[in-house]
PDB file of N, CA and C in Angstrom:
ATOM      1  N   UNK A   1      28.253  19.050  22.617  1.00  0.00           N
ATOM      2  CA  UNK A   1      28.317  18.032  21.595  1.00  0.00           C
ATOM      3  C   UNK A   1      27.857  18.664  20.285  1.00  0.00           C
ATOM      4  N   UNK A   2      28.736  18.303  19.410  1.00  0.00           N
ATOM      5  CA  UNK A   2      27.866  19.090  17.563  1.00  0.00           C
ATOM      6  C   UNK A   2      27.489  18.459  17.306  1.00  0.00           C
ATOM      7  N   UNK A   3      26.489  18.851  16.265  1.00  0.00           N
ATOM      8  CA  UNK A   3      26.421  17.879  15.414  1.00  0.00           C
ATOM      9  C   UNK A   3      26.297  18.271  14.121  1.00  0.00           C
ATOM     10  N   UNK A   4      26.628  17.242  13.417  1.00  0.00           N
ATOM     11  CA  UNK A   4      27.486  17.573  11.903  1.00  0.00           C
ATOM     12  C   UNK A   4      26.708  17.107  10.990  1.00  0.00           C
ATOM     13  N   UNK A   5      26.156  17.973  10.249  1.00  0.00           N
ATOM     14  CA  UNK A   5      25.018  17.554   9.145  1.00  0.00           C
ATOM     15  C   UNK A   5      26.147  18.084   7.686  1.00  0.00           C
ATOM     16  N   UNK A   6      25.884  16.808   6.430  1.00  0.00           N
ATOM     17  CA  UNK A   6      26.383  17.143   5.204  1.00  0.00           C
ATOM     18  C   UNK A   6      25.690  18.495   4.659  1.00  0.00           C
ATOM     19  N   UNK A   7      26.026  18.975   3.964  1.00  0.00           N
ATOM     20  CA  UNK A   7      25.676  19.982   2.931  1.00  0.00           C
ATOM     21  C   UNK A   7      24.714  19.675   2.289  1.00  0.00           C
ATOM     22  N   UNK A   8      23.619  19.892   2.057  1.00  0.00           N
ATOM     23  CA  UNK A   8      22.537  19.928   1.035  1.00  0.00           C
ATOM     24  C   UNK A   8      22.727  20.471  -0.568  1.00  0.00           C
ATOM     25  N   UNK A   9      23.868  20.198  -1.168  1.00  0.00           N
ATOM     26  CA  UNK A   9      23.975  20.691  -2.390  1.00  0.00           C
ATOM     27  C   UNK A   9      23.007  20.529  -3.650  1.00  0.00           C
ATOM     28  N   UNK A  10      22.450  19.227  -3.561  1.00  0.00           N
ATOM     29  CA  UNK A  10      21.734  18.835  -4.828  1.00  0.00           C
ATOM     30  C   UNK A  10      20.520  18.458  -3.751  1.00  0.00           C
ATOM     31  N   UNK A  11      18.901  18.894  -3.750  1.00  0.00           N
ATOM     32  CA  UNK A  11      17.924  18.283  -2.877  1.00  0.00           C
ATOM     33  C   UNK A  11      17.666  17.288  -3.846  1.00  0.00           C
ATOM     34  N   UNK A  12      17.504  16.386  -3.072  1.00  0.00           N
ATOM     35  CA  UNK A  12      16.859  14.729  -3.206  1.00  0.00           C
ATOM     36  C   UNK A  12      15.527  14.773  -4.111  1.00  0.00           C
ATOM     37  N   UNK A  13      15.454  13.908  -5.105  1.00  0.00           N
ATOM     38  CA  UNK A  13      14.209  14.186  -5.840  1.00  0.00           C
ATOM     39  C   UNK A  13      12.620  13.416  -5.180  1.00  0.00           C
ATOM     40  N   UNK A  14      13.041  12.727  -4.479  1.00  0.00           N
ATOM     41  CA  UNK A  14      11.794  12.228  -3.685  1.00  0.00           C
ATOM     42  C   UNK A  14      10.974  13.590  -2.617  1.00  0.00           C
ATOM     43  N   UNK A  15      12.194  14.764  -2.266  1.00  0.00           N
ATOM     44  CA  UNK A  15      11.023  15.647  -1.634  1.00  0.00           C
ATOM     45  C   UNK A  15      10.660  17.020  -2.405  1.00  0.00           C
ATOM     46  N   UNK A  16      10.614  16.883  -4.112  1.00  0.00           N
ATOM     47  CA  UNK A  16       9.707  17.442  -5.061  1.00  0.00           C
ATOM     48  C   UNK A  16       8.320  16.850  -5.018  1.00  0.00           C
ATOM     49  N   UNK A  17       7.243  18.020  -5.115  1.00  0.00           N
ATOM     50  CA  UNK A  17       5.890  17.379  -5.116  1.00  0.00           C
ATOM     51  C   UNK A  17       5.773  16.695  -6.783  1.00  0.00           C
ATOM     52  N   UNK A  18       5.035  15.467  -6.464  1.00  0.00           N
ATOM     53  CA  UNK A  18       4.901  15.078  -7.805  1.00  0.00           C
ATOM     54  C   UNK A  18       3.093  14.699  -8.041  1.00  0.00           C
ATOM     55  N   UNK A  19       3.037  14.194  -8.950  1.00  0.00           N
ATOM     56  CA  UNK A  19       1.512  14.124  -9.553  1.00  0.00           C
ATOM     57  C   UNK A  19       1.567  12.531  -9.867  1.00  0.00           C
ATOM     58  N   UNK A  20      -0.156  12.368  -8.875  1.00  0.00           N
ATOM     59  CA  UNK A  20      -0.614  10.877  -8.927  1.00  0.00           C
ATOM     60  C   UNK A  20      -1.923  10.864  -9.587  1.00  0.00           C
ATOM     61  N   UNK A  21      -2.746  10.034 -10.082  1.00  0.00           N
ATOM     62  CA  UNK A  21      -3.676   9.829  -9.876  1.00  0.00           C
ATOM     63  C   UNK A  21      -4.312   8.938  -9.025  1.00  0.00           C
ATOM     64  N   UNK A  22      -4.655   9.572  -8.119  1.00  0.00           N
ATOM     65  CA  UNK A  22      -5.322   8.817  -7.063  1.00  0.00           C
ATOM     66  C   UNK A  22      -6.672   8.864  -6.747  1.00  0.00           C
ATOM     67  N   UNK A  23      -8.129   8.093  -6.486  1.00  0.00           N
ATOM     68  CA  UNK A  23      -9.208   8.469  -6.246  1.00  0.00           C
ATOM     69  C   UNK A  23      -9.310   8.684  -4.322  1.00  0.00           C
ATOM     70  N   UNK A  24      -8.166   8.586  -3.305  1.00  0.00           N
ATOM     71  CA  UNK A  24      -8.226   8.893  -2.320  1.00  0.00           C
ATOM     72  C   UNK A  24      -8.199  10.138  -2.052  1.00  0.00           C
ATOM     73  N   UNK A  25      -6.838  10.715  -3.021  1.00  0.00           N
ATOM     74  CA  UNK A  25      -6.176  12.267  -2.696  1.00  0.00           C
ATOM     75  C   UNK A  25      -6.770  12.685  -4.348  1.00  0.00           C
ATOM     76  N   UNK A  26      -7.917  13.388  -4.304  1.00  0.00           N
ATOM     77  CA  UNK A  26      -8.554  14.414  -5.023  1.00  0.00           C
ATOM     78  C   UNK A  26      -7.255  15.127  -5.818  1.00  0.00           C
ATOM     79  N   UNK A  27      -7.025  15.956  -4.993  1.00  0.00           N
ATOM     80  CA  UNK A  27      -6.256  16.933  -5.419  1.00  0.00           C
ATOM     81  C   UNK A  27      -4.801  16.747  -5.623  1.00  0.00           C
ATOM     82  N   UNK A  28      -3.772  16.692  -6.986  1.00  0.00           N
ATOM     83  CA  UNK A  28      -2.821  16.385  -6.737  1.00  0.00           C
ATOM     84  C   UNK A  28      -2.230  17.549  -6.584  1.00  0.00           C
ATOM     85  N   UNK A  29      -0.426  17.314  -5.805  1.00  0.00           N
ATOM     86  CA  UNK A  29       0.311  18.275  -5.666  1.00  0.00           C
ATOM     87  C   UNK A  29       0.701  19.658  -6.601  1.00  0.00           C
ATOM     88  N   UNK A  30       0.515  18.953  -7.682  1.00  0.00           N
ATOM     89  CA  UNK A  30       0.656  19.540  -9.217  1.00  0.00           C
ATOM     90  C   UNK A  30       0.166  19.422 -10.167  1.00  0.00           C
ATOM     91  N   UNK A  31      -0.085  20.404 -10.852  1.00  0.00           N
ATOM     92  CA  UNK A  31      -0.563  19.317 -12.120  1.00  0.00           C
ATOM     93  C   UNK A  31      -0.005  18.609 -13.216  1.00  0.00           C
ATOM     94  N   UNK A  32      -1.134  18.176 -13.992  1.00  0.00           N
ATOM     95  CA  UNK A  32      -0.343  17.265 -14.695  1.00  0.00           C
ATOM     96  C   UNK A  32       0.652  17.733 -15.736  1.00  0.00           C
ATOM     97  N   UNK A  33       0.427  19.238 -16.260  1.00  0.00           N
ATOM     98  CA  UNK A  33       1.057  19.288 -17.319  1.00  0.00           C
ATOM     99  C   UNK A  33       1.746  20.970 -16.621  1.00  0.00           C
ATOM    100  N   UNK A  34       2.975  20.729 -16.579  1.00  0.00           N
ATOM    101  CA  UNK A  34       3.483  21.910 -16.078  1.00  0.00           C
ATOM    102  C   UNK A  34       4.078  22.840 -17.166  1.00  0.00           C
ATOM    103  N   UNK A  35       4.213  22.009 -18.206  1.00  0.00           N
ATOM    104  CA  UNK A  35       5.212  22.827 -19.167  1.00  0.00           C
ATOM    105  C   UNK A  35       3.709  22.823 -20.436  1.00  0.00           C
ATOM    106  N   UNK A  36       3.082  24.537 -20.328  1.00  0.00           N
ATOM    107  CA  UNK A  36       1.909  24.407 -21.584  1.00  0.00           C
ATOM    108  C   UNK A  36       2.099  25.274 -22.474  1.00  0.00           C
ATOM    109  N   UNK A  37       1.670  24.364 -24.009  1.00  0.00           N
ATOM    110  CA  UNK A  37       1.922  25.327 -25.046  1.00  0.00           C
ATOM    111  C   UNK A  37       1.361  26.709 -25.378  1.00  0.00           C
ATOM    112  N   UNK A  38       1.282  26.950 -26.482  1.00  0.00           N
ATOM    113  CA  UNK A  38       1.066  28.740 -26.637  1.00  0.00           C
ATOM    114  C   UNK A  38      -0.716  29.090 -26.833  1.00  0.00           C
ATOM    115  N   UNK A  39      -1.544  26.975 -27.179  1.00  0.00           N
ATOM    116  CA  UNK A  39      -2.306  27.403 -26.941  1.00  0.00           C
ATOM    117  C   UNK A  39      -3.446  27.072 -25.985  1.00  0.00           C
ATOM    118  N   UNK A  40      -2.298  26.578 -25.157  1.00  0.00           N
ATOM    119  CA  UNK A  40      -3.006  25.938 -23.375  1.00  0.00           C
ATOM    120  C   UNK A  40      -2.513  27.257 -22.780  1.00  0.00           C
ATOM    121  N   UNK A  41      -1.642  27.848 -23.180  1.00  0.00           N
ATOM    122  CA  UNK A  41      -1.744  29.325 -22.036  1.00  0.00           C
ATOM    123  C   UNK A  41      -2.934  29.996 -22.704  1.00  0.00           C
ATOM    124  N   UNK A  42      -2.799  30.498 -23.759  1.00  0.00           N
ATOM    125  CA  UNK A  42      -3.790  31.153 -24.474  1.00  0.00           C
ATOM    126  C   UNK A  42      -5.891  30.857 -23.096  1.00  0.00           C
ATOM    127  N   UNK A  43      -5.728  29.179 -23.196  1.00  0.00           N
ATOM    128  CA  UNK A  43      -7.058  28.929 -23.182  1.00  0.00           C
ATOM    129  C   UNK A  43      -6.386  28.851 -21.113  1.00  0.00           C
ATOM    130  N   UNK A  44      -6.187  28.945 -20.685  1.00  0.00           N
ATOM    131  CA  UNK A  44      -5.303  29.370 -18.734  1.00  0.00           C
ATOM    132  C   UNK A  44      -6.004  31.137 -18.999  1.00  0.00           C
ATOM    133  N   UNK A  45      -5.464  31.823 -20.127  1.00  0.00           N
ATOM    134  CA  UNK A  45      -6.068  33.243 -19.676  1.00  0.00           C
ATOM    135  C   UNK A  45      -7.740  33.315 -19.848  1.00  0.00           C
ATOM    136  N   UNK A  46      -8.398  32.360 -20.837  1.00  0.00           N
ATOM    137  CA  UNK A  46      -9.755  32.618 -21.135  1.00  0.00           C
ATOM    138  C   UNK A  46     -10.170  32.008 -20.058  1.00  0.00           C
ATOM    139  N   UNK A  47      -9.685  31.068 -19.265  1.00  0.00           N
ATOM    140  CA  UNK A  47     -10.346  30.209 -17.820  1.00  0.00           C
ATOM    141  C   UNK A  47     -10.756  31.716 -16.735  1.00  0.00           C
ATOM    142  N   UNK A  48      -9.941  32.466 -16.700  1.00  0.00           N
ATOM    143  CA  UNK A  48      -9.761  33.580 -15.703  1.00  0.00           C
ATOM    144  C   UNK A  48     -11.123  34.431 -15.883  1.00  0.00           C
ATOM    145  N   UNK A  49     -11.927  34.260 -16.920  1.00  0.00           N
ATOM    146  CA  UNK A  49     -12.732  34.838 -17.697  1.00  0.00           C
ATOM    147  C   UNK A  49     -14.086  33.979 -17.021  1.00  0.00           C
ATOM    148  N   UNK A  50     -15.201  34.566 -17.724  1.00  0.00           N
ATOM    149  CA  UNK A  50     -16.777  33.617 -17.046  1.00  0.00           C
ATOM    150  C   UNK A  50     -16.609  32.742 -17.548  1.00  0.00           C
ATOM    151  N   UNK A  51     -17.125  31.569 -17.076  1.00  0.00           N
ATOM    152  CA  UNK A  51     -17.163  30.368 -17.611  1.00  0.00           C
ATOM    153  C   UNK A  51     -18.134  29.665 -18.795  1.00  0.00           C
ATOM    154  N   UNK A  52     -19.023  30.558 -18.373  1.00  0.00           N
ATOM    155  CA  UNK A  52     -20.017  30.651 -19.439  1.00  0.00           C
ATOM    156  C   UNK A  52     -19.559  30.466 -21.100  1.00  0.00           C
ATOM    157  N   UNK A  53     -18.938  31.366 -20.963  1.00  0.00           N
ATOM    158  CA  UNK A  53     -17.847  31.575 -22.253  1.00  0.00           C
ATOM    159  C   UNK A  53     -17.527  30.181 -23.088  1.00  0.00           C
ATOM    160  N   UNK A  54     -17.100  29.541 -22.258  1.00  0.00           N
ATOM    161  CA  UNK A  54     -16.005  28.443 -22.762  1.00  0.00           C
ATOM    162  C   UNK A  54     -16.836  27.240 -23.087  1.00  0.00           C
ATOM    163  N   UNK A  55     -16.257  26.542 -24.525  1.00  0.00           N
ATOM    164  CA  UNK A  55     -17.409  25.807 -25.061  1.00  0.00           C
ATOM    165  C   UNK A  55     -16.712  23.897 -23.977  1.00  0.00           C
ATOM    166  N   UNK A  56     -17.987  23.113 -23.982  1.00  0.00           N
ATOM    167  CA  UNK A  56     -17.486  21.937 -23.338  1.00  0.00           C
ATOM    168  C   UNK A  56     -16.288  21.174 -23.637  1.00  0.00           C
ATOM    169  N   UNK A  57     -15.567  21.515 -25.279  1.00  0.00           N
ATOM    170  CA  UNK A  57     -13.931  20.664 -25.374  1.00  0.00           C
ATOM    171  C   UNK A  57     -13.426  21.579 -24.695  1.00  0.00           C
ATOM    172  N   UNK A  58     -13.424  22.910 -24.715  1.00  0.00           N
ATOM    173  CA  UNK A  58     -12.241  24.342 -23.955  1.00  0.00           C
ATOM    174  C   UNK A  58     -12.261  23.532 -22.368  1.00  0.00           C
ATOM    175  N   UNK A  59     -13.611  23.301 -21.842  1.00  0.00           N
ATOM    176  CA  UNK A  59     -13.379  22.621 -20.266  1.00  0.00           C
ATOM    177  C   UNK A  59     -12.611  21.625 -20.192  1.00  0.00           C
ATOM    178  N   UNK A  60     -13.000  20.697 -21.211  1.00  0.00           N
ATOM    179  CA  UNK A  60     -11.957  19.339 -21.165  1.00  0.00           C
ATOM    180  C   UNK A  60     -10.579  19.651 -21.243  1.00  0.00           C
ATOM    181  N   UNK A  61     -10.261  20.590 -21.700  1.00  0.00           N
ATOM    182  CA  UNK A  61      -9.031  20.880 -21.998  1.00  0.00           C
ATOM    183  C   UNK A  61      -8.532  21.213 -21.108  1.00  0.00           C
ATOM    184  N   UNK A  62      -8.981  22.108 -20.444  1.00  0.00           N
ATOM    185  CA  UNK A  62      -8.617  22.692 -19.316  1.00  0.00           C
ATOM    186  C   UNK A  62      -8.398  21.466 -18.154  1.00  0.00           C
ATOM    187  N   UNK A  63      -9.506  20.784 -18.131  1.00  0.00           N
ATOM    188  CA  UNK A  63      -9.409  19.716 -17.136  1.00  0.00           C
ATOM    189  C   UNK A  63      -8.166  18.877 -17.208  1.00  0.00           C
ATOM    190  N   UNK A  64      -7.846  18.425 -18.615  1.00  0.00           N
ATOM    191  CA  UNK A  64      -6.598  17.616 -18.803  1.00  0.00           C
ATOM    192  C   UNK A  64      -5.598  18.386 -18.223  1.00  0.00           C
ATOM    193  N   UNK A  65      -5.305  19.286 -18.747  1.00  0.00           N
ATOM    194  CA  UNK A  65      -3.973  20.016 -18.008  1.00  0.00           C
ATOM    195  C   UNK A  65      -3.919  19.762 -16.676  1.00  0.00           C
ATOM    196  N   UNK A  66      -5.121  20.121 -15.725  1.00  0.00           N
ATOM    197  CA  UNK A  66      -4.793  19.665 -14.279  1.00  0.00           C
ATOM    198  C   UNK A  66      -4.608  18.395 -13.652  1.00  0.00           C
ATOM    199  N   UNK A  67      -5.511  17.103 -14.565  1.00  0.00           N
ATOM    200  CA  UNK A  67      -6.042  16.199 -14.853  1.00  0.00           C
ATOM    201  C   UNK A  67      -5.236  15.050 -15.226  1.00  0.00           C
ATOM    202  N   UNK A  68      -4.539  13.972 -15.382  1.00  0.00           N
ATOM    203  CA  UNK A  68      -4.469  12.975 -16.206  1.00  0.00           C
ATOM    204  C   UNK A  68      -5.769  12.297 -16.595  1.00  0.00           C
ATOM    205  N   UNK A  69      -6.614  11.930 -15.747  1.00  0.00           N
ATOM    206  CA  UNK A  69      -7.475  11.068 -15.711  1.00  0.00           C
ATOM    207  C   UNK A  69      -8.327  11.036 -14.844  1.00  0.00           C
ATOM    208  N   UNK A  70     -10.051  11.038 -15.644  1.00  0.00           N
ATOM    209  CA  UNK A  70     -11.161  11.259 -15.164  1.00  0.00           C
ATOM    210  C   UNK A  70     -11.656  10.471 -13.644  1.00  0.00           C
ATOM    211  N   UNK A  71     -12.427  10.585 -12.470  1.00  0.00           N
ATOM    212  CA  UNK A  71     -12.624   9.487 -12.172  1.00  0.00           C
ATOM    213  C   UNK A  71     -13.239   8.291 -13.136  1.00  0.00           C
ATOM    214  N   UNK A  72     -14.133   8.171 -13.677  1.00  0.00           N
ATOM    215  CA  UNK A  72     -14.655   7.392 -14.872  1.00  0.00           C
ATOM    216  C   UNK A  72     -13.790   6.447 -14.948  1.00  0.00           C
ATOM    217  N   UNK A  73     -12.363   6.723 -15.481  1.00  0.00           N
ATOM    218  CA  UNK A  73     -11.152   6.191 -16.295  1.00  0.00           C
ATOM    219  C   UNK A  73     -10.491   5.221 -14.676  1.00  0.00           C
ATOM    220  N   UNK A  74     -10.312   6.419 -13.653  1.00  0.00           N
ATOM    221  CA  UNK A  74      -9.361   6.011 -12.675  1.00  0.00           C
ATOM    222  C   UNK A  74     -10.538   4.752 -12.147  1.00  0.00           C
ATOM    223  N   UNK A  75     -11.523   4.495 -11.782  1.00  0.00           N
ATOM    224  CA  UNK A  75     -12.621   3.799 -11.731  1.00  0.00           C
ATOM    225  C   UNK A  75     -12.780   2.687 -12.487  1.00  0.00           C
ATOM    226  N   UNK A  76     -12.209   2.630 -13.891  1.00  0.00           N
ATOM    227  CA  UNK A  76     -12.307   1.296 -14.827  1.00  0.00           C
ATOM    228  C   UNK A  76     -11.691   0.179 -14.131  1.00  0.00           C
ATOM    229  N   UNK A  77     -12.089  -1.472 -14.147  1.00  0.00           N
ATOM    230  CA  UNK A  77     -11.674  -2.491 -13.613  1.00  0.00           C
ATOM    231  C   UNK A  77     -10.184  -2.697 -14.984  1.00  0.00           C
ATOM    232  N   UNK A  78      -9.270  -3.059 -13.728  1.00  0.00           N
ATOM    233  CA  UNK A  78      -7.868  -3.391 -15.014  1.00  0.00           C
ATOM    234  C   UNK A  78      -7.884  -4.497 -14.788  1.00  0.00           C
ATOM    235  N   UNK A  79      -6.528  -5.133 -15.319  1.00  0.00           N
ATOM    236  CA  UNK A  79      -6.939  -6.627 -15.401  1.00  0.00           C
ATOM    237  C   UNK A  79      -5.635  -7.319 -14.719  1.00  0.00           C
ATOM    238  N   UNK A  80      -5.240  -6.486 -13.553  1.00  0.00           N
ATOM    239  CA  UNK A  80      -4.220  -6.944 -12.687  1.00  0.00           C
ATOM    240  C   UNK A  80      -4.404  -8.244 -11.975  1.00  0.00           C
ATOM    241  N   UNK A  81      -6.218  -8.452 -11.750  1.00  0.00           N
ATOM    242  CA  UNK A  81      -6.313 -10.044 -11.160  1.00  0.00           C
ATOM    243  C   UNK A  81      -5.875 -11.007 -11.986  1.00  0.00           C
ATOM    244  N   UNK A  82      -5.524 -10.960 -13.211  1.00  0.00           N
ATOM    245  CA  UNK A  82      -5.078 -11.958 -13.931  1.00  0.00           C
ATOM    246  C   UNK A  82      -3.669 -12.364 -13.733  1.00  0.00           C
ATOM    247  N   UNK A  83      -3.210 -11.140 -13.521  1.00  0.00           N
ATOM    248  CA  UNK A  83      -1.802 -11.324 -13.335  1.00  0.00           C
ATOM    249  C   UNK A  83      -1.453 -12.276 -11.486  1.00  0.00           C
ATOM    250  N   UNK A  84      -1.869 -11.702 -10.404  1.00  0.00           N
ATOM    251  CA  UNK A  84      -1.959 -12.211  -9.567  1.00  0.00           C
ATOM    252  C   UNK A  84      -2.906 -13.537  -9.103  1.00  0.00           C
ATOM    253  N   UNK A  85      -3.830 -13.918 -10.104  1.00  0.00           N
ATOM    254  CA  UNK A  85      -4.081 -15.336  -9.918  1.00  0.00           C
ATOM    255  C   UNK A  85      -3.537 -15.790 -10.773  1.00  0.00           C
ATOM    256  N   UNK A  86      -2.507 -16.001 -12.263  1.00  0.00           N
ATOM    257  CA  UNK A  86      -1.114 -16.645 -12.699  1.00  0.00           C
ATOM    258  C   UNK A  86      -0.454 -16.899 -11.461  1.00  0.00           C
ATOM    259  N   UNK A  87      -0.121 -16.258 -10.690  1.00  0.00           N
ATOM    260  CA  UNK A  87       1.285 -16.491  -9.670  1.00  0.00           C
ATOM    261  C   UNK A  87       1.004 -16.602  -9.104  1.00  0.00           C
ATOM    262  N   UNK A  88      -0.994 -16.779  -8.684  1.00  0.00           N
ATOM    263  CA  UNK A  88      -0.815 -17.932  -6.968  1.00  0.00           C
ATOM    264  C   UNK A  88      -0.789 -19.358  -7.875  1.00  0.00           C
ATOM    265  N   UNK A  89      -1.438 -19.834  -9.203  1.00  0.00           N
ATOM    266  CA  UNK A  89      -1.546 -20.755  -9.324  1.00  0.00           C
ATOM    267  C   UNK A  89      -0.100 -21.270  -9.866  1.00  0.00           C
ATOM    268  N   UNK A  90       0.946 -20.554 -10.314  1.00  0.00           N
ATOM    269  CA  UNK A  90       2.150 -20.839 -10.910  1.00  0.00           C
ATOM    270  C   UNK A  90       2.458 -21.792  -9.029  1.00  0.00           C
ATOM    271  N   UNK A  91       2.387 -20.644  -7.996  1.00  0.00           N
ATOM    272  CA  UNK A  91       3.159 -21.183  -6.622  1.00  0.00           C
ATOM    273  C   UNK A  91       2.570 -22.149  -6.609  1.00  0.00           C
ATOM    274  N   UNK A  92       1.049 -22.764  -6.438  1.00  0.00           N
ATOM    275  CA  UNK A  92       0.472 -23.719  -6.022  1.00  0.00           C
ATOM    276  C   UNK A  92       0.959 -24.751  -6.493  1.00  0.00           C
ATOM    277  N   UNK A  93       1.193 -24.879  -8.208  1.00  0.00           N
ATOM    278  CA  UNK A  93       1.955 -25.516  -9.075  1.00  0.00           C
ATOM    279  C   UNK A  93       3.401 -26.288  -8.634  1.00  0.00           C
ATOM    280  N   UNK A  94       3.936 -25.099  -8.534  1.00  0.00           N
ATOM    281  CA  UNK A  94       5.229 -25.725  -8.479  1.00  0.00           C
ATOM    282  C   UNK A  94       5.657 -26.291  -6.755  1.00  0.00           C
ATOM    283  N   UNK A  95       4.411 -25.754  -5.655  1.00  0.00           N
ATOM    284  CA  UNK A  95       4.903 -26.776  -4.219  1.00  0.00           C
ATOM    285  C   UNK A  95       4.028 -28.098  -4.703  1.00  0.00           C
ATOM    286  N   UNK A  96       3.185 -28.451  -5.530  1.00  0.00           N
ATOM    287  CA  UNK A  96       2.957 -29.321  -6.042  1.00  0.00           C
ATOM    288  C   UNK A  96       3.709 -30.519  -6.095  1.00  0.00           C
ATOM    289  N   UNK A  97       4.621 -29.687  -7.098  1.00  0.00           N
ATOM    290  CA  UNK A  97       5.737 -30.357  -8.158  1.00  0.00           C
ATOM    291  C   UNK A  97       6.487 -31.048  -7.070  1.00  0.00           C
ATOM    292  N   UNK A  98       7.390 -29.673  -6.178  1.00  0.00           N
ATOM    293  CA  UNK A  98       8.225 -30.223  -4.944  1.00  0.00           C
ATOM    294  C   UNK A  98       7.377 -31.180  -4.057  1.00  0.00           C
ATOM    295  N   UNK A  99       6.252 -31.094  -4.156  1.00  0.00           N
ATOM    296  CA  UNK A  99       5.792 -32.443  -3.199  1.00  0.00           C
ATOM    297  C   UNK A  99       5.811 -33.798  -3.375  1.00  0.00           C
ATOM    298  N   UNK A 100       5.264 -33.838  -4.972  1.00  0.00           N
ATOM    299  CA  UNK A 100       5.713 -34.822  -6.026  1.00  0.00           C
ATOM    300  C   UNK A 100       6.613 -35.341  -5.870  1.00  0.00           C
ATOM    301  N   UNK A 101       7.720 -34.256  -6.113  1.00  0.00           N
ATOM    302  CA  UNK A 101       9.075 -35.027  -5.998  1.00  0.00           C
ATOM    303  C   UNK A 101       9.910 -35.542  -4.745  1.00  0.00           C
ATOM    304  N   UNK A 102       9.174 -34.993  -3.338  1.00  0.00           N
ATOM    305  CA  UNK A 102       9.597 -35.467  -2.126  1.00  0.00           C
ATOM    306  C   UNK A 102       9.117 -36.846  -2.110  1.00  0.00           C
ATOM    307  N   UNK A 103       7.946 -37.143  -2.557  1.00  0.00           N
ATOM    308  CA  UNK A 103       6.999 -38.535  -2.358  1.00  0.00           C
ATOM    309  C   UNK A 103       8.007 -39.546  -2.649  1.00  0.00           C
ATOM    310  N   UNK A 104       8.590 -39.565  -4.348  1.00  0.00           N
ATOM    311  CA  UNK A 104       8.794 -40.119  -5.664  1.00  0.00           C
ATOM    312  C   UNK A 104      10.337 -40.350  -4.584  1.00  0.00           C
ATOM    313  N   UNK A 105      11.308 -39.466  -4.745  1.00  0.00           N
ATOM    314  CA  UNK A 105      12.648 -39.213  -4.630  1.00  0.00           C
ATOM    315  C   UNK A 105      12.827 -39.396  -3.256  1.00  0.00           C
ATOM    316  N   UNK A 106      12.107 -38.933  -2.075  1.00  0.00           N
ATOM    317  CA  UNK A 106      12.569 -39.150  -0.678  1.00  0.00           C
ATOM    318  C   UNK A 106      13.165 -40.061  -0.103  1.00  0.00           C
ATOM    319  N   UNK A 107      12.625 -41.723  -0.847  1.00  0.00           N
ATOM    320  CA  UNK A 107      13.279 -42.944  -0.260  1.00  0.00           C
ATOM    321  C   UNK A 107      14.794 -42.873  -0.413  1.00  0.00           C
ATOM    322  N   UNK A 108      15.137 -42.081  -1.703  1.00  0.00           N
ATOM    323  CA  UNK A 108      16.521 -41.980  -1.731  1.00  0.00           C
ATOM    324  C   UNK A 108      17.684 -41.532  -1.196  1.00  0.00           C
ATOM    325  N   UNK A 109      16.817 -40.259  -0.743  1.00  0.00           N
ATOM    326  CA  UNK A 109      17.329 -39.470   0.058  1.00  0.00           C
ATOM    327  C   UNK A 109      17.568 -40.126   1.975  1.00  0.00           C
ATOM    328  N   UNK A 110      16.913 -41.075   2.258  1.00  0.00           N
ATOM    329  CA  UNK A 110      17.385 -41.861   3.366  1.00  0.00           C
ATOM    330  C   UNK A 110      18.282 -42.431   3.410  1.00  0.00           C
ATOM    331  N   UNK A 111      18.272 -43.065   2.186  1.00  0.00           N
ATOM    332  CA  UNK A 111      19.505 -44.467   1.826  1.00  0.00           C
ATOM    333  C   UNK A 111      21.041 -43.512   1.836  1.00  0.00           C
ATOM    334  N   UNK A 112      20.926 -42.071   1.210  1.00  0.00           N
ATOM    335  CA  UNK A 112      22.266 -41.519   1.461  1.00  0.00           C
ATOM    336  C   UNK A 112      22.422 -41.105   2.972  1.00  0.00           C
ATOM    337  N   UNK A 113      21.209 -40.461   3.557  1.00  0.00           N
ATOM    338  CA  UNK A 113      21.687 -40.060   4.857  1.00  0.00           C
ATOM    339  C   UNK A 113      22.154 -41.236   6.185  1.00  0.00           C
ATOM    340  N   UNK A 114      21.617 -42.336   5.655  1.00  0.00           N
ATOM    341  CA  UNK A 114      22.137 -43.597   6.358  1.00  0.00           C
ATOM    342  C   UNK A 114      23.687 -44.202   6.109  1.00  0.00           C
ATOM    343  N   UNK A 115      23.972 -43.345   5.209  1.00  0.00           N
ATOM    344  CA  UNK A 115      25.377 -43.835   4.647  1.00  0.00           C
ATOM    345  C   UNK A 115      26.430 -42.698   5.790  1.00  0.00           C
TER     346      UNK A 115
END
């Protein structure tokens, strides 16, 4: 029996590693900034160097490149509960409404199904 697999001409972009910030997975696949200018390489060769060297923005800098975002930052409260208690109370709202209107409207709805 064969079996017949298509050609792989173009690979699928979902199995490129990509870059998250996540506080589960530490380490991302990549970093954040793959494409660096003349003077983020410049400060990539002084990293190779003691560290001593390098003043505390040169670290930050360095950090961003690997980095999007600090834990500190990834750690800040956002304000997504707002959004998800709108739309339980929008739902609560509107089976409300439909209940309302079963109460109000239902008798009517007999008088046709009796017809």
């Amino acid at each position: 029996m064969a079996l017949c697999l298509p050609s792989l001409d173009v690979i699928p972009a979902f199995t490129f590693p990509t870059y998250h910030d996540l506080r589960h997975v530490p380490l991302p696949d990549i970093p954040f900034r793959a494409a660096l200018t003349s003077q983020e390489t410049a400060l990539k060769e002084k990293e190779k160097g003691p560290w001593k060297q390098l003043s505390p923005e040169e670290k930050k800098s360095l950090y961003h490149i690997m980095f999007n975002q600090t834990y500190a930052e990834m750690n800040k409260p956002n304000q997504e509960w707002k959004t998800v208690l709108g739309g339980v109370f929008f739902f609560v709202g509107f089976t409300g409404i439909v209940m309302w209107w079963q109460r109000v409207h239902g008798e009517d709805m007999v008088e046709w199904a009796s017809v």
